[in-house]
Protein backbone atom coordinates (compact mmCIF):
# COMPACT_ATOMS: atom_id res chain seq x y z
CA UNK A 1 0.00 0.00 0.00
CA UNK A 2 0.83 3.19 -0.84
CA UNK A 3 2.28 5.73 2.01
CA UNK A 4 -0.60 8.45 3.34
CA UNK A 5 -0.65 10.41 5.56
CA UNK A 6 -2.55 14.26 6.99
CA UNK A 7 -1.56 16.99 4.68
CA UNK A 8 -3.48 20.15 6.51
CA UNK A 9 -6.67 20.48 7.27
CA UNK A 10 -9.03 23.18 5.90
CA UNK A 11 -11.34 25.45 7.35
CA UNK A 12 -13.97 27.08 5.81
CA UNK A 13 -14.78 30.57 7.25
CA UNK A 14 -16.78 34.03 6.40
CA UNK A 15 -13.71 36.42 6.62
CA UNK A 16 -10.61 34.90 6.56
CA UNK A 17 -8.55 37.85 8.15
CA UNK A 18 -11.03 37.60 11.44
CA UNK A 19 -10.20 34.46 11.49
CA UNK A 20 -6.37 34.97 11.08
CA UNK A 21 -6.33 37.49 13.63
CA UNK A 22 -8.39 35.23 15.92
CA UNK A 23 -5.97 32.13 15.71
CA UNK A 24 -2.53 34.61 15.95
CA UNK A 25 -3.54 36.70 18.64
CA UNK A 26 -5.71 34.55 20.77
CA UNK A 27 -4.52 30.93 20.22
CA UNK A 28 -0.61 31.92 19.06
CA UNK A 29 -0.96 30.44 15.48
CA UNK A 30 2.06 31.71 13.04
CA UNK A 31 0.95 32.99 10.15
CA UNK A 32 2.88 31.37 6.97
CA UNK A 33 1.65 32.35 3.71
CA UNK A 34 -1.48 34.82 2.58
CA UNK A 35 -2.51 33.80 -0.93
CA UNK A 36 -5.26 37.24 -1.36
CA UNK A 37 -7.82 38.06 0.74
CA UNK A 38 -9.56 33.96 0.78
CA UNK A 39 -6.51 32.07 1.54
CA UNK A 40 -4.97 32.21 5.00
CA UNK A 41 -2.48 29.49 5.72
CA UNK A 42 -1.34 28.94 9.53
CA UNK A 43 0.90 26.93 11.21
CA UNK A 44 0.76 25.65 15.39
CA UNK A 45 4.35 23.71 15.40
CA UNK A 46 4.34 21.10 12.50
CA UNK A 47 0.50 21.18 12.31
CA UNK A 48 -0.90 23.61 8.83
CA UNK A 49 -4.35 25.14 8.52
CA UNK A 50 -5.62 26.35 5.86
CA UNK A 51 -8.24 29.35 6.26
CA UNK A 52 -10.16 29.40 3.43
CA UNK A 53 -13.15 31.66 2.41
CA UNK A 54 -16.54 30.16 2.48
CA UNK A 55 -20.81 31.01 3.37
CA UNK A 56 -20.42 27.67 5.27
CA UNK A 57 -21.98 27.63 8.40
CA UNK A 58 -21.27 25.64 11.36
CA UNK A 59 -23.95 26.01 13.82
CA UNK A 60 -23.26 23.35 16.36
CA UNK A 61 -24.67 24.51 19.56
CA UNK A 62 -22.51 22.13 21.73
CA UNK A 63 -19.36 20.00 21.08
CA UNK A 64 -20.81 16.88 20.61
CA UNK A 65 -23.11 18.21 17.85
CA UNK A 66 -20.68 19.56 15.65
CA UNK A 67 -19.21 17.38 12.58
CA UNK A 68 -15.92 17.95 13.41
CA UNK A 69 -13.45 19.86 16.05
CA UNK A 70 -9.81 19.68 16.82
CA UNK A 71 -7.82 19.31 19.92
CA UNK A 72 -4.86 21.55 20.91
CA UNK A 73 -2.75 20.37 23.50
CA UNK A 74 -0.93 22.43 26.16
CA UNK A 75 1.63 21.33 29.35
CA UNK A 76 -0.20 23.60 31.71
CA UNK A 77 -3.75 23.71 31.47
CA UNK A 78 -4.60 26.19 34.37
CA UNK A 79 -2.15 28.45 32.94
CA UNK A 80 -3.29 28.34 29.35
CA UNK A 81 -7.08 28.59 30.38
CA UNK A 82 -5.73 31.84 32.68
CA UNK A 83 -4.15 33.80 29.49
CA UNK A 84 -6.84 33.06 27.13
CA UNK A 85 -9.90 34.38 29.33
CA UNK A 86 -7.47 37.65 29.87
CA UNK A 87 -7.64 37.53 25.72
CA UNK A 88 -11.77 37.46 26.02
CA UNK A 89 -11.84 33.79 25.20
CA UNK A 90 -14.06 31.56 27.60
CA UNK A 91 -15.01 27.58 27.42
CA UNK A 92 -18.19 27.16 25.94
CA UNK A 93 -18.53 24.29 27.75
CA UNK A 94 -16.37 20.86 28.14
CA UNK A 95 -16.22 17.67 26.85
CA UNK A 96 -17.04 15.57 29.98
CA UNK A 97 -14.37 16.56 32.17
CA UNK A 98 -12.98 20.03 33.32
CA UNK A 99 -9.63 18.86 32.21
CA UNK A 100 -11.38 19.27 28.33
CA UNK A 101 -13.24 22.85 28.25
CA UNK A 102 -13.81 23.27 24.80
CA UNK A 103 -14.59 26.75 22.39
CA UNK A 104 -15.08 27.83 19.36
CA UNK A 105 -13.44 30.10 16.99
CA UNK A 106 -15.26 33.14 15.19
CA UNK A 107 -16.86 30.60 12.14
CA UNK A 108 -18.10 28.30 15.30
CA UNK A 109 -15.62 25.56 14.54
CA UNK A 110 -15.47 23.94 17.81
CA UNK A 111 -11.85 23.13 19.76
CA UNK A 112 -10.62 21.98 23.16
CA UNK A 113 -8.08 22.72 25.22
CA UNK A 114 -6.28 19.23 26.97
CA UNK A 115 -2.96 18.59 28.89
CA UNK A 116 -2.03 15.09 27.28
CA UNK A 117 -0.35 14.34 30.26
CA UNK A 118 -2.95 14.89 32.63
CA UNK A 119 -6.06 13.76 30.79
């Protein structure tokens, strides 16, 4: 068989440059390449996102609803939660367990927040 494996992921959002600003400044995302104003490409360590304009709407109202979220992992949770609700950015809720709050960005993609070592 053939080797595979994850490229980057894509997500589809209304304004790419909210969405830019929203991963830099809030969640720390580099940003790598701007291809115009519908192409946003980020990078968290070897991980690449691709912001990409779309009228897509994800209107999960809770984490287990939506179709898809992503997990970012941190070594200090308490710390991590700490400077993102001085950024404006609260859990919308968890996924079963306080050590798993989880949010969403602008486009209501939905995320959590976990300590792989403590989880």
């Amino acid at each position: 068989m053939p080797n595979l494996k994850l490229g980057h992921l894509e997500l589809f959002v209304h304004d790419p440059a909210r969405s830019r600003d929203f991963y830099r400044d809030i969640l720390g995302f580099e940003v790598i390449s701007e291809q115009g104003e519908s192409f946003i490409w980020l990078r968290s360590n070897d991980r690449e996102i691709l912001l990409r304009r779309s009228e897509f709407s994800n209107e999960a109202a809770v984490y287990k609803e939506a179709a898809i979220a992503f997990v970012l992992y941190t070594d200090d949770l308490p710390a991590m939660l700490n400077e993102l609700m001085q950024k404006g950015l609260l859990p919308r809720g968890n996924d079963g367990s306080s050590k798993c709050p989880t949010f969403t960005d602008p486009d209501g993609h939905w995320f959590q927040i976990v300590n792989p070592q403590d989880h």
